[in-house]
C-alpha atoms as a PDB file:
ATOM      1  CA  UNK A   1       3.706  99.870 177.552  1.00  0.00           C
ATOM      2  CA  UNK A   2       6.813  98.734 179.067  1.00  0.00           C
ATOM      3  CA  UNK A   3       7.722  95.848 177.102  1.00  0.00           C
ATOM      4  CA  UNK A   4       6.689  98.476 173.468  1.00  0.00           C
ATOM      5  CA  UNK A   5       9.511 100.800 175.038  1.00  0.00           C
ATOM      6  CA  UNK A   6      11.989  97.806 175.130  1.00  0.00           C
ATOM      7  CA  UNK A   7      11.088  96.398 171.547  1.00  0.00           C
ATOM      8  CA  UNK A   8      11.785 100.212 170.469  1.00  0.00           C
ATOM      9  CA  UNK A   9      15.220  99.968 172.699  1.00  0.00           C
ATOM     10  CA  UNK A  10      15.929  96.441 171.153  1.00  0.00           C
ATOM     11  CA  UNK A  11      15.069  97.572 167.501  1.00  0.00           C
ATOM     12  CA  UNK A  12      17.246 100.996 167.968  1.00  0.00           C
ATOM     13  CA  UNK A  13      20.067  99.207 169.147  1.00  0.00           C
ATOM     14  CA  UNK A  14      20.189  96.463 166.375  1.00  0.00           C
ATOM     15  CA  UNK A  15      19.953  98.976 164.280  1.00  0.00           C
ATOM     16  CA  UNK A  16      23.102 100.954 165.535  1.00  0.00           C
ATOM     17  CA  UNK A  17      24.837  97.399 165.698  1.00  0.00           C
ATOM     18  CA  UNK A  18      24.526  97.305 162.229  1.00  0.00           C
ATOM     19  CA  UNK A  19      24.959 100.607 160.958  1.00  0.00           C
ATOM     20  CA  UNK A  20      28.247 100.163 162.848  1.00  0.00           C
ATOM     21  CA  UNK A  21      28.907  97.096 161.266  1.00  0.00           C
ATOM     22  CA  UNK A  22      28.148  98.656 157.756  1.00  0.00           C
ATOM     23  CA  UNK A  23      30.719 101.140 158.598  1.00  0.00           C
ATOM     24  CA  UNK A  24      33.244  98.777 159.367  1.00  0.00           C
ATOM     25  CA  UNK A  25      32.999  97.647 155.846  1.00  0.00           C
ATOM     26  CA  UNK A  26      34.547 100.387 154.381  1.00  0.00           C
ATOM     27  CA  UNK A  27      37.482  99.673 156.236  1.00  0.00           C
ATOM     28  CA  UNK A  28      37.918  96.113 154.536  1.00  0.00           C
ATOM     29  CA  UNK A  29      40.946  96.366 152.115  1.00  0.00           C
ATOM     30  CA  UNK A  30      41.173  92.949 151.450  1.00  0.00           C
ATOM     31  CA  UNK A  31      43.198  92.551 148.045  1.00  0.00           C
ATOM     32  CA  UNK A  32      44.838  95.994 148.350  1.00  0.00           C
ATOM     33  CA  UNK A  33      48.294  96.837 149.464  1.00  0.00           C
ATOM     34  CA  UNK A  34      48.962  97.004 153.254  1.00  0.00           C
ATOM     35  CA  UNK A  35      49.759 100.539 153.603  1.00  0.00           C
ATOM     36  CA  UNK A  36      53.113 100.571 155.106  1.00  0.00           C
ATOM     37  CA  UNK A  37      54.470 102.186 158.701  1.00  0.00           C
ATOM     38  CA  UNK A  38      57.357 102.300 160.858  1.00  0.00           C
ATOM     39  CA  UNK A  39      57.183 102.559 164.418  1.00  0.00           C
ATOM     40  CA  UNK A  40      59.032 101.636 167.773  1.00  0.00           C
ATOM     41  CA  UNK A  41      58.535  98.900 169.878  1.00  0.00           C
ATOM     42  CA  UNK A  42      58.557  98.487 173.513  1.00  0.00           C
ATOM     43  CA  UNK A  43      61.674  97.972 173.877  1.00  0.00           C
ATOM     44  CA  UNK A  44      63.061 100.529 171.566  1.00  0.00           C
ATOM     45  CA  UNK A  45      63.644  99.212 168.352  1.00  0.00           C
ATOM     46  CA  UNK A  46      62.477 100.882 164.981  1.00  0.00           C
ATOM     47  CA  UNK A  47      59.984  98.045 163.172  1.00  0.00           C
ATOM     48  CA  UNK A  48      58.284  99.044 159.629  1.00  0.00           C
ATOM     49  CA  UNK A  49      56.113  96.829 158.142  1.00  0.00           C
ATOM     50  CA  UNK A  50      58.067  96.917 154.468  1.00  0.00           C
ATOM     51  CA  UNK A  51      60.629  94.895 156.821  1.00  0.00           C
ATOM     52  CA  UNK A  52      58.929  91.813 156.580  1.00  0.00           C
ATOM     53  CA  UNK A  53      58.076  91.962 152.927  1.00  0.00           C
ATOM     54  CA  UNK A  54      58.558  88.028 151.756  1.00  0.00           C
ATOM     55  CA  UNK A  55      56.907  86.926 154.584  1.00  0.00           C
ATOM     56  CA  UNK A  56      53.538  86.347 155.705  1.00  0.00           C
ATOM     57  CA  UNK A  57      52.527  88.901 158.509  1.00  0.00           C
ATOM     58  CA  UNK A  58      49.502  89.012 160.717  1.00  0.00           C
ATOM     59  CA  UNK A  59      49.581  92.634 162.255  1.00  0.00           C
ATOM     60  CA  UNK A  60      47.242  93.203 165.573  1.00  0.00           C
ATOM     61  CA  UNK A  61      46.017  96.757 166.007  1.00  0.00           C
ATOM     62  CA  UNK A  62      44.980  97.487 169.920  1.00  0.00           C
ATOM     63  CA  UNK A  63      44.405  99.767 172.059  1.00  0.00           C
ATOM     64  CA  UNK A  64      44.097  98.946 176.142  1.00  0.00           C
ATOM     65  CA  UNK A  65      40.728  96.822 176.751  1.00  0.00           C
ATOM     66  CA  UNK A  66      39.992  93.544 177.331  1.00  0.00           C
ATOM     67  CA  UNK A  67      39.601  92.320 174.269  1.00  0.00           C
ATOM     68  CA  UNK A  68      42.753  93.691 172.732  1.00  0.00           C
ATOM     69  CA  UNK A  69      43.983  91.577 175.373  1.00  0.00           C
ATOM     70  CA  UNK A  70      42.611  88.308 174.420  1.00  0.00           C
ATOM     71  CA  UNK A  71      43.237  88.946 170.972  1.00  0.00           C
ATOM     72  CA  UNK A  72      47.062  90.282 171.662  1.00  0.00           C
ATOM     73  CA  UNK A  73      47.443  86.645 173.556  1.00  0.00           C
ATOM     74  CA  UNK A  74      45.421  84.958 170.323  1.00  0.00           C
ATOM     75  CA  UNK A  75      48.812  86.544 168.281  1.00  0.00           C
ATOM     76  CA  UNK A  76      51.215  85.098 170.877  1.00  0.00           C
ATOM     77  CA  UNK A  77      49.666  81.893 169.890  1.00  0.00           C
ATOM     78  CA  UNK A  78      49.925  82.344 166.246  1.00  0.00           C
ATOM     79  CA  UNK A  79      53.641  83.344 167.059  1.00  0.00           C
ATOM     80  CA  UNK A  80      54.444  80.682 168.921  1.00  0.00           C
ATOM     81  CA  UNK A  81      52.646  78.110 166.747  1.00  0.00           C
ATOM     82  CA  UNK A  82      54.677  79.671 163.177  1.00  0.00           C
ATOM     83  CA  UNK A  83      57.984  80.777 164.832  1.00  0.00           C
ATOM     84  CA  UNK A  84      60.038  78.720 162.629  1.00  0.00           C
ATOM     85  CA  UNK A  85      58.190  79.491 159.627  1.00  0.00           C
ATOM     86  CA  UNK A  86      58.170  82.619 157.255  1.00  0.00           C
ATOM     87  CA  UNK A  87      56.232  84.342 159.441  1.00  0.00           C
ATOM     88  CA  UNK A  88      55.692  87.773 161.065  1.00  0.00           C
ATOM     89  CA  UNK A  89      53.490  88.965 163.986  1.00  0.00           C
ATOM     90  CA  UNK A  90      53.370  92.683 164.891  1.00  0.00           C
ATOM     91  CA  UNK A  91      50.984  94.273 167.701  1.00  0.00           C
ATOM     92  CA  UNK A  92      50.901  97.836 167.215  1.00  0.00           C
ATOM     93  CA  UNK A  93      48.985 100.334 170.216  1.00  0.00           C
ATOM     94  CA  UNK A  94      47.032 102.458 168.102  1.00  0.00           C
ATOM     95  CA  UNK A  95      45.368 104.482 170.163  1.00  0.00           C
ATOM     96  CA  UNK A  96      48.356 106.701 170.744  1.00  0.00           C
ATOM     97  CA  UNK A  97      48.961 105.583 174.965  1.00  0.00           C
ATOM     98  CA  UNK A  98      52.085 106.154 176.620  1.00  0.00           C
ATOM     99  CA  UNK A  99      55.118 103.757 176.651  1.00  0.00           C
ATOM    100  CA  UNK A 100      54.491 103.540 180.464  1.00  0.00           C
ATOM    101  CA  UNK A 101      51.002 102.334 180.119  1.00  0.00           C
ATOM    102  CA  UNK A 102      51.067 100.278 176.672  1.00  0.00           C
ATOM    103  CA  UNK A 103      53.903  97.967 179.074  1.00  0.00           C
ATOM    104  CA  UNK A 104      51.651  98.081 182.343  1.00  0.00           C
ATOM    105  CA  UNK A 105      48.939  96.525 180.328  1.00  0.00           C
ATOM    106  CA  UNK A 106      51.076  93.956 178.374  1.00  0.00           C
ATOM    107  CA  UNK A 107      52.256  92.542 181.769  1.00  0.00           C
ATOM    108  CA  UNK A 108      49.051  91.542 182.618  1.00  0.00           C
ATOM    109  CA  UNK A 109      48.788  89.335 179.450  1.00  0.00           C
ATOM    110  CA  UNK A 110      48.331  85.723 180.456  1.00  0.00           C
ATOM    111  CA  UNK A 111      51.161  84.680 177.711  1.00  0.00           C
ATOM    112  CA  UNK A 112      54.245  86.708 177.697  1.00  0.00           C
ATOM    113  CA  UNK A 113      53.924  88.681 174.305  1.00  0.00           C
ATOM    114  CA  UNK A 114      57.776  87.655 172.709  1.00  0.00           C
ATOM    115  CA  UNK A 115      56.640  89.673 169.062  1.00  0.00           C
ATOM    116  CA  UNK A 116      57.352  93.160 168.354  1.00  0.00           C
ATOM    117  CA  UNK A 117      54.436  95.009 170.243  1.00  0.00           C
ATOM    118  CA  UNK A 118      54.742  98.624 168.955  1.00  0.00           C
ATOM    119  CA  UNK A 119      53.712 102.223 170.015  1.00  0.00           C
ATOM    120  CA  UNK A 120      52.018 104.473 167.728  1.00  0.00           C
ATOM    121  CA  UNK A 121      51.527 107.689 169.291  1.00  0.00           C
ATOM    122  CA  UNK A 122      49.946 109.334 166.650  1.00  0.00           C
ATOM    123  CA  UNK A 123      47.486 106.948 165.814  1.00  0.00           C
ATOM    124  CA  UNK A 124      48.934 107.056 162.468  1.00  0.00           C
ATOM    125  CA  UNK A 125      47.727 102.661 161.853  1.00  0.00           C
ATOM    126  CA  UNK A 126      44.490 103.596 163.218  1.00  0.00           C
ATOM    127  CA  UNK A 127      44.419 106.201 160.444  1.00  0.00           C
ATOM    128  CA  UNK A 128      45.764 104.259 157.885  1.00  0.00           C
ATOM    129  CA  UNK A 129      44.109 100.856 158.437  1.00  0.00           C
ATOM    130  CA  UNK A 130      40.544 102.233 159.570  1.00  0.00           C
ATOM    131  CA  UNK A 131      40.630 101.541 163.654  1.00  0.00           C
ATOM    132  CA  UNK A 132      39.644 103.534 166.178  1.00  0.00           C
ATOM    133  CA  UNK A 133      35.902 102.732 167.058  1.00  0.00           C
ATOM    134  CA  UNK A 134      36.298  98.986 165.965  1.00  0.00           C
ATOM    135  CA  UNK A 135      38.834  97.629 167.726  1.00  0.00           C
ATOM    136  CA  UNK A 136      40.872  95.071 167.987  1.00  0.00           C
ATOM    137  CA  UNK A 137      42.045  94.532 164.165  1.00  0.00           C
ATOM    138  CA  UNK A 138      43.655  91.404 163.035  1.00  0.00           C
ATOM    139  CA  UNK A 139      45.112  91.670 159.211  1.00  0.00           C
ATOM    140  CA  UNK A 140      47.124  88.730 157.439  1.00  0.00           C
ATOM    141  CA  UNK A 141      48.822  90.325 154.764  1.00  0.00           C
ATOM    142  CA  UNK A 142      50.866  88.149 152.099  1.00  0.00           C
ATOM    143  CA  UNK A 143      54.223  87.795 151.327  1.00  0.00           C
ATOM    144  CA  UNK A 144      54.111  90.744 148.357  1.00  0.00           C
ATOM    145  CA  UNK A 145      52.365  92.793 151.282  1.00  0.00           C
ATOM    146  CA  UNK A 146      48.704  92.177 150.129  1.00  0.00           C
ATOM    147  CA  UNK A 147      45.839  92.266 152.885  1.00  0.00           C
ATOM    148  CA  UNK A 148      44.665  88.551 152.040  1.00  0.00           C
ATOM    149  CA  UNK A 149      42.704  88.831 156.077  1.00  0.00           C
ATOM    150  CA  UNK A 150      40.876  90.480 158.152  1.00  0.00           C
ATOM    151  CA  UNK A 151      38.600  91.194 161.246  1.00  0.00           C
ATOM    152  CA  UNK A 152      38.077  94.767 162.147  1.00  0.00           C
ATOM    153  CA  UNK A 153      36.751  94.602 165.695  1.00  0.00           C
ATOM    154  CA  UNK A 154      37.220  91.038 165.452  1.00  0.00           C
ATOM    155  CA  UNK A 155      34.117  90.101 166.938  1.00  0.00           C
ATOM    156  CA  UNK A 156      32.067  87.589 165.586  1.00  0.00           C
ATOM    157  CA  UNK A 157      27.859  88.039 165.670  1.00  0.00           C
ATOM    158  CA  UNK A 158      27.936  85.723 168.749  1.00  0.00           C
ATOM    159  CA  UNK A 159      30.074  88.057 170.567  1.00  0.00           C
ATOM    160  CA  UNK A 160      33.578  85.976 170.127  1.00  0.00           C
ATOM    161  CA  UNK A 161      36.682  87.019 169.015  1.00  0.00           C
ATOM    162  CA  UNK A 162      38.466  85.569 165.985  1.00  0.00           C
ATOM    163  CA  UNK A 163      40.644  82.830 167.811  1.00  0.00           C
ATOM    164  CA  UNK A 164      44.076  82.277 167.332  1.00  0.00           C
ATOM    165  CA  UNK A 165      43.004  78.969 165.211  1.00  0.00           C
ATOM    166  CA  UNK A 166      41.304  80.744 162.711  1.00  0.00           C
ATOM    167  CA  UNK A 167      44.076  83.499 162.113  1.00  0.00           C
ATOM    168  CA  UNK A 168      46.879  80.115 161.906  1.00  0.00           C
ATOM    169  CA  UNK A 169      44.322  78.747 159.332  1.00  0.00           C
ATOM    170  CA  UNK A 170      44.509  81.806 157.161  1.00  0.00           C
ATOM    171  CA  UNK A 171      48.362  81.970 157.693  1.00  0.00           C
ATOM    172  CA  UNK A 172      48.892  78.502 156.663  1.00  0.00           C
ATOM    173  CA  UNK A 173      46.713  79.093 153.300  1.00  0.00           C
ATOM    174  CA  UNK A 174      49.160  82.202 152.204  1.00  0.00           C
ATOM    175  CA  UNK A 175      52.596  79.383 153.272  1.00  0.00           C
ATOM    176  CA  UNK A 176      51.114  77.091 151.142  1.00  0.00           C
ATOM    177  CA  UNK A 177      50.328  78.880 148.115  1.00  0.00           C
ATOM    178  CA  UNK A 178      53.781  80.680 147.785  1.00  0.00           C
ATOM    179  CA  UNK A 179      57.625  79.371 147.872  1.00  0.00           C
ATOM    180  CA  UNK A 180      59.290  79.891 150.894  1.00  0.00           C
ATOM    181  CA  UNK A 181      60.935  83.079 151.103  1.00  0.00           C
ATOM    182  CA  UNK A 182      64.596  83.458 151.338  1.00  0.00           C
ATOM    183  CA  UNK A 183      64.515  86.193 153.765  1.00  0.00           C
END
């Protein structure tokens, strides 16, 4: 009797898993337009995405978890690997926390975050881009500001985030199919 009530529990809950994950689908917008937003980073400065329009940007939506963490340090690495190439990364808070808390949490990064991190409180990217319950997003959006990318929740079916390889990869595609830009 006990292991029929775990089957049920199993089968219920691989069920949810992908009724979530059918969800999630209606959030992919790969081939549309990146809707656009401006909001301020940490340290004060007003960041919209039209900005970087000519460039290749991978935008990070968070919110404060763990594995917003890991994926916020999986940007740093595309940053760090791309920094002198047509090339923006952009970690938006989404979830609307405070300035105090969004910096609390990014100091216990393992990697210094050196890209704009931004605060959003009124979850107006987590509106627009489809967050919320499947977090952390990763878009790569082309240099005429077309979602080309994307992991909503990011996590693979054997529990792994998308790693900061497999974002580069998908960045490097877009730099090789376009001139550079001249911004």
């Amino acid at each position: 009797m006990m292991s029929q009530i775990r089957m049920g529990c199993m089968v219920v809950g691989v069920l949810l898993c992908s009724l979530g994950m059918a969800q999630a689908g209606s959030f992919f917008k790969v081939g549309e337009a990146a809707p656009n937003f401006a909001l301020t980073s940490l340290d004060g400065t007003k960041v919209s995405l039209e900005q970087y329009k000519g460039k290749v940007v991978v935008l990070g939506l968070f919110h404060i978890c763990q594995p917003c963490l890991i994926q916020s340090t999986n940007l740093q690495k595309v940053y760090e690997a791309t920094r002198d190439k047509s090339v923006a990364i952009v970690g938006v808070n989404s979830s609307g926390d405070s300035l105090n808390n969004v910096s609390e949490f990014v100091k216990t990064f393992p990697l210094q975050v050196t890209y704009p991190y931004l605060l959003d409180p009124e979850q107006s990217t987590d509106k627009l881009y489809g967050g919320g319950k499947f977090i952390p997003n990763v878009y790569v959006i082309d240099q005429q500001g077309m979602i080309r990318w994307q992991r909503v929740g990011n996590f693979f079916t054997d529990g792994t985030l998308a790693g900061h390889e497999m974002i580069l990869a998908e960045v490097e595609k877009l730099l090789a199919s376009s001139p550079p830009s001249s911004m």
